[in-house]
C-alpha atoms as a PDB file:
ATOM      1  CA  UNK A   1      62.497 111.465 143.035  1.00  0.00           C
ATOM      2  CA  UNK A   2      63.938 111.465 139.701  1.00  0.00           C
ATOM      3  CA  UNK A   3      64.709 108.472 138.019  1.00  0.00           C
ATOM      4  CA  UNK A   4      65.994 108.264 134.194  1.00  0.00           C
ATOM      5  CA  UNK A   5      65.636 105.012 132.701  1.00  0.00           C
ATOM      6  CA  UNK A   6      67.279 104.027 129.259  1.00  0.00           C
ATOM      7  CA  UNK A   7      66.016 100.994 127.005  1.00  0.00           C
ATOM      8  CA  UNK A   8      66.704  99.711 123.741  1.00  0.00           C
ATOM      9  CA  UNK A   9      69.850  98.741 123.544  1.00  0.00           C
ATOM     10  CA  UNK A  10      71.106  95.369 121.793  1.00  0.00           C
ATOM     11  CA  UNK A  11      73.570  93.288 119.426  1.00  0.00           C
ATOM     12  CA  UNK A  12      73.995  94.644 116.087  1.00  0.00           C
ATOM     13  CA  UNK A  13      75.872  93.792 112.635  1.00  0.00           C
ATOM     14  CA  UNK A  14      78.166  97.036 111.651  1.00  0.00           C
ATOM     15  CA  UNK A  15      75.971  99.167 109.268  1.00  0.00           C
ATOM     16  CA  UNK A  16      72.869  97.947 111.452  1.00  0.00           C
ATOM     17  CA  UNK A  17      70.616 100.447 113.401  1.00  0.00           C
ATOM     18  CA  UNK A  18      69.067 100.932 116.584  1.00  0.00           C
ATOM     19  CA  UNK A  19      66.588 103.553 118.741  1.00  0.00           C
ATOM     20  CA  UNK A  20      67.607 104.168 122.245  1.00  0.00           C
ATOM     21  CA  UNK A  21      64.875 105.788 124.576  1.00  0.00           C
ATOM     22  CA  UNK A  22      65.380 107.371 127.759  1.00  0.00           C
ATOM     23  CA  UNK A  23      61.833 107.636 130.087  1.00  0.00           C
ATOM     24  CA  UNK A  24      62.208 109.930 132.683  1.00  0.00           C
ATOM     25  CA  UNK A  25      60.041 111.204 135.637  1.00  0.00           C
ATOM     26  CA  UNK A  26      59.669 113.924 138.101  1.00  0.00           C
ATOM     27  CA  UNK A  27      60.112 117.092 136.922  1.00  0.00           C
ATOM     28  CA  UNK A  28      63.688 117.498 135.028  1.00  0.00           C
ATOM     29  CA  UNK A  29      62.704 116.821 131.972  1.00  0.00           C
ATOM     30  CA  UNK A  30      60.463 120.273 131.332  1.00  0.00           C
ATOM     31  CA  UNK A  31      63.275 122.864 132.331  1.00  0.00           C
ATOM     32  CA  UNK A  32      65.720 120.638 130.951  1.00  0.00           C
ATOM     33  CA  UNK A  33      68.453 119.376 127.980  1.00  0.00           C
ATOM     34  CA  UNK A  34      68.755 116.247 127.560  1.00  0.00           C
ATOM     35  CA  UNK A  35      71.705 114.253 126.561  1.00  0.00           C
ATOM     36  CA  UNK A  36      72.784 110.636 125.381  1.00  0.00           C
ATOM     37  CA  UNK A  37      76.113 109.911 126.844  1.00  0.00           C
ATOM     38  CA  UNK A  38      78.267 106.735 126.052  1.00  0.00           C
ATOM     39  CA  UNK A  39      80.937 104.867 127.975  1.00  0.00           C
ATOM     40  CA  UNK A  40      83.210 102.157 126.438  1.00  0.00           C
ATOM     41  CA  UNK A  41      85.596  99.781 127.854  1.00  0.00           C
ATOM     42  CA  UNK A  42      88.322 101.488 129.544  1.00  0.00           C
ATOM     43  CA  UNK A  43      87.154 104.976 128.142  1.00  0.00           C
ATOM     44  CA  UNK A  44      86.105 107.891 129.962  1.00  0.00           C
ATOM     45  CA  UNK A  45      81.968 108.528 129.494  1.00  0.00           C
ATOM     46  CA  UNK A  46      81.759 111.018 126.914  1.00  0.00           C
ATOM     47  CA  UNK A  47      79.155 113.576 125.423  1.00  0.00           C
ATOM     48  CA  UNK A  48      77.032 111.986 122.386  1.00  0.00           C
ATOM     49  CA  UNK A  49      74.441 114.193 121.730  1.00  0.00           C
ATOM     50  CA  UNK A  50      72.476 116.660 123.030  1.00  0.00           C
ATOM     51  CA  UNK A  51      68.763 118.308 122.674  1.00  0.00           C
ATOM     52  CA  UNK A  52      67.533 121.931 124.462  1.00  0.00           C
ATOM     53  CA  UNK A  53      63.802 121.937 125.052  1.00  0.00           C
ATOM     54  CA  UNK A  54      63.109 123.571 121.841  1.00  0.00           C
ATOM     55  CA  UNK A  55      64.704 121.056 120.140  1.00  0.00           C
ATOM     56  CA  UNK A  56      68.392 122.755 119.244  1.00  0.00           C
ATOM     57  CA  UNK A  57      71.158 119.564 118.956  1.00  0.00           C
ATOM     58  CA  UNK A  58      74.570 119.015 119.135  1.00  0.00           C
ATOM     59  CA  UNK A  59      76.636 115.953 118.436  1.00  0.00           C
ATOM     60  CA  UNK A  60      79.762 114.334 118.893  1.00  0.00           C
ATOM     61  CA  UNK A  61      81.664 114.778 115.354  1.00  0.00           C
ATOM     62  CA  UNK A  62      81.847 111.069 115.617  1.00  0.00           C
ATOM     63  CA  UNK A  63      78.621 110.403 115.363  1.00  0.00           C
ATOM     64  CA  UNK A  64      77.816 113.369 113.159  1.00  0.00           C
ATOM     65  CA  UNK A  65      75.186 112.251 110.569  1.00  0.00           C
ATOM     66  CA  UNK A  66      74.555 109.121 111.711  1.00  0.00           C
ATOM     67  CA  UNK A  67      72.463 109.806 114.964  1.00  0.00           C
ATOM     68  CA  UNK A  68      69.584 111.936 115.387  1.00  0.00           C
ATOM     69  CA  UNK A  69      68.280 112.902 118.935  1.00  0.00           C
ATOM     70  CA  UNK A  70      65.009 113.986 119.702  1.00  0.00           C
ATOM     71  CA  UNK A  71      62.317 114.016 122.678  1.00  0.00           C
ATOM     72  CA  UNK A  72      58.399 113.490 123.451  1.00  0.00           C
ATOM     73  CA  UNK A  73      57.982 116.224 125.540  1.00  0.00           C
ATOM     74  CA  UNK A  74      54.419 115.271 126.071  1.00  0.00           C
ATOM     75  CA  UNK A  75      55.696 111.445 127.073  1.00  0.00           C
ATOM     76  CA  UNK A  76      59.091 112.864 129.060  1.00  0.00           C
ATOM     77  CA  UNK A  77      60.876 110.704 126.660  1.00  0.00           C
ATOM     78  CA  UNK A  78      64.238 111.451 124.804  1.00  0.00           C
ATOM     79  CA  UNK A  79      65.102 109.006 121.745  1.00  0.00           C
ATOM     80  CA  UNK A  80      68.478 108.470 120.258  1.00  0.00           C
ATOM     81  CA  UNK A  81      68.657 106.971 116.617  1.00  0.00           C
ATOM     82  CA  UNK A  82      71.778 105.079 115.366  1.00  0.00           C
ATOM     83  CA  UNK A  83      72.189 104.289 111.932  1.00  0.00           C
ATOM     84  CA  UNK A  84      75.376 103.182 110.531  1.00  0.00           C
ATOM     85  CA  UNK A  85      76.735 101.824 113.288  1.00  0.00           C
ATOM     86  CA  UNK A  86      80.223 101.032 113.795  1.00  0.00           C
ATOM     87  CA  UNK A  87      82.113  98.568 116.544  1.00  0.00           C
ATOM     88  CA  UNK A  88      83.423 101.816 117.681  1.00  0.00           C
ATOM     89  CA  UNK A  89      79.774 102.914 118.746  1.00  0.00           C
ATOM     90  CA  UNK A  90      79.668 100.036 121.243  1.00  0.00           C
ATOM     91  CA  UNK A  91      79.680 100.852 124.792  1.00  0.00           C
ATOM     92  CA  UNK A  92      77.036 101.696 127.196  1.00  0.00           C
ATOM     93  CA  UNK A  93      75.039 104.441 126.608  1.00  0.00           C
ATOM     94  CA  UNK A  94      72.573 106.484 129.328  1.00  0.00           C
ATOM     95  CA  UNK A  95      70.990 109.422 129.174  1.00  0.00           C
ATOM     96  CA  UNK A  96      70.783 112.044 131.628  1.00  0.00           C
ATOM     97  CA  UNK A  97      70.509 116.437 131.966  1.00  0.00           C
ATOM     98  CA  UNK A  98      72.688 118.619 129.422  1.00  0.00           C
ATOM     99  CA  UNK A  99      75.080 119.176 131.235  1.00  0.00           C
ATOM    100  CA  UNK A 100      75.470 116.116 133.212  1.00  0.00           C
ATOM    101  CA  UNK A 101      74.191 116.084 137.022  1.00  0.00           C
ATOM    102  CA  UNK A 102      75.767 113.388 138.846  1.00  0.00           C
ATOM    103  CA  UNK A 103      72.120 112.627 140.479  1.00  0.00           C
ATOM    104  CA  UNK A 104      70.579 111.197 137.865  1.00  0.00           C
ATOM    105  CA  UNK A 105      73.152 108.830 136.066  1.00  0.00           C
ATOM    106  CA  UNK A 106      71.112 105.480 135.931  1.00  0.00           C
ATOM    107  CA  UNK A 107      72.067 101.872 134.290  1.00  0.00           C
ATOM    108  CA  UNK A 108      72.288 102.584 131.182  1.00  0.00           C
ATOM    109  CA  UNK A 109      71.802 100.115 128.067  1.00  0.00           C
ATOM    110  CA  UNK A 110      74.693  98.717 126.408  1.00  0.00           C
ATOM    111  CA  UNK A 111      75.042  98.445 122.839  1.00  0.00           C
ATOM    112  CA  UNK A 112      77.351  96.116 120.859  1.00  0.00           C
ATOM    113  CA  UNK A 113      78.084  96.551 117.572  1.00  0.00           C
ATOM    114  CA  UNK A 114      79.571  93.367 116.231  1.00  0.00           C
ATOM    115  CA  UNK A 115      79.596  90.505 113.180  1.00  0.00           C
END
């Protein structure tokens, strides 16, 4: 069974940073993307950033420059740096497949970006 599970989130001044990481088992993560997704309060979840198995990314333009995405392929881990952070970066965040599979959405870790 798969099972994704995020860690790292946390409170944070604006300007602050932070390293998400995403563990995941069974066998997904090999043949795989990988992707950080974020849902806010009363927003839809949306696409944050993305990483193919040989290590091609994409990001949101709003977090363009300011995140950085990368995996462990030897540890079936996928990280997610935030630096800069704004209150508009808080929500909660999970990770899951590039695209999404609707399988493997798990908790999540929220992140608040506040004074």
């Amino acid at each position: 069974q798969v099972q994704l599970v995020e860690s790292g989130g946390g409170l944070v001044q604006p300007g602050g940073s932070l390293r998400l990481s995403c563990a995941a088992s069974g066998s997904i993560f090999s043949i795989n993307a990988m992707g950080w997704y974020r849902q806010a309060p009363g927003k839809q979840r949306e696409l944050v950033a993305a990483i193919t198995n040989d290590g091609r990314t994409h990001y949101a333009d709003s977090v363009k420059g300011r995140f950085t995405i990368s995996r462990d392929n030897a540890k079936n881990t996928v990280y997610l740096q935030m630096n800069s952070l704004k209150p508009e970066d808080t929500a909660v965040y999970y990770c899951n497949t590039a695209p999404a599979s609707r399988d493997y959405w798990g908790q999540g870790t929220q992140v608040t970006v506040s004074s």
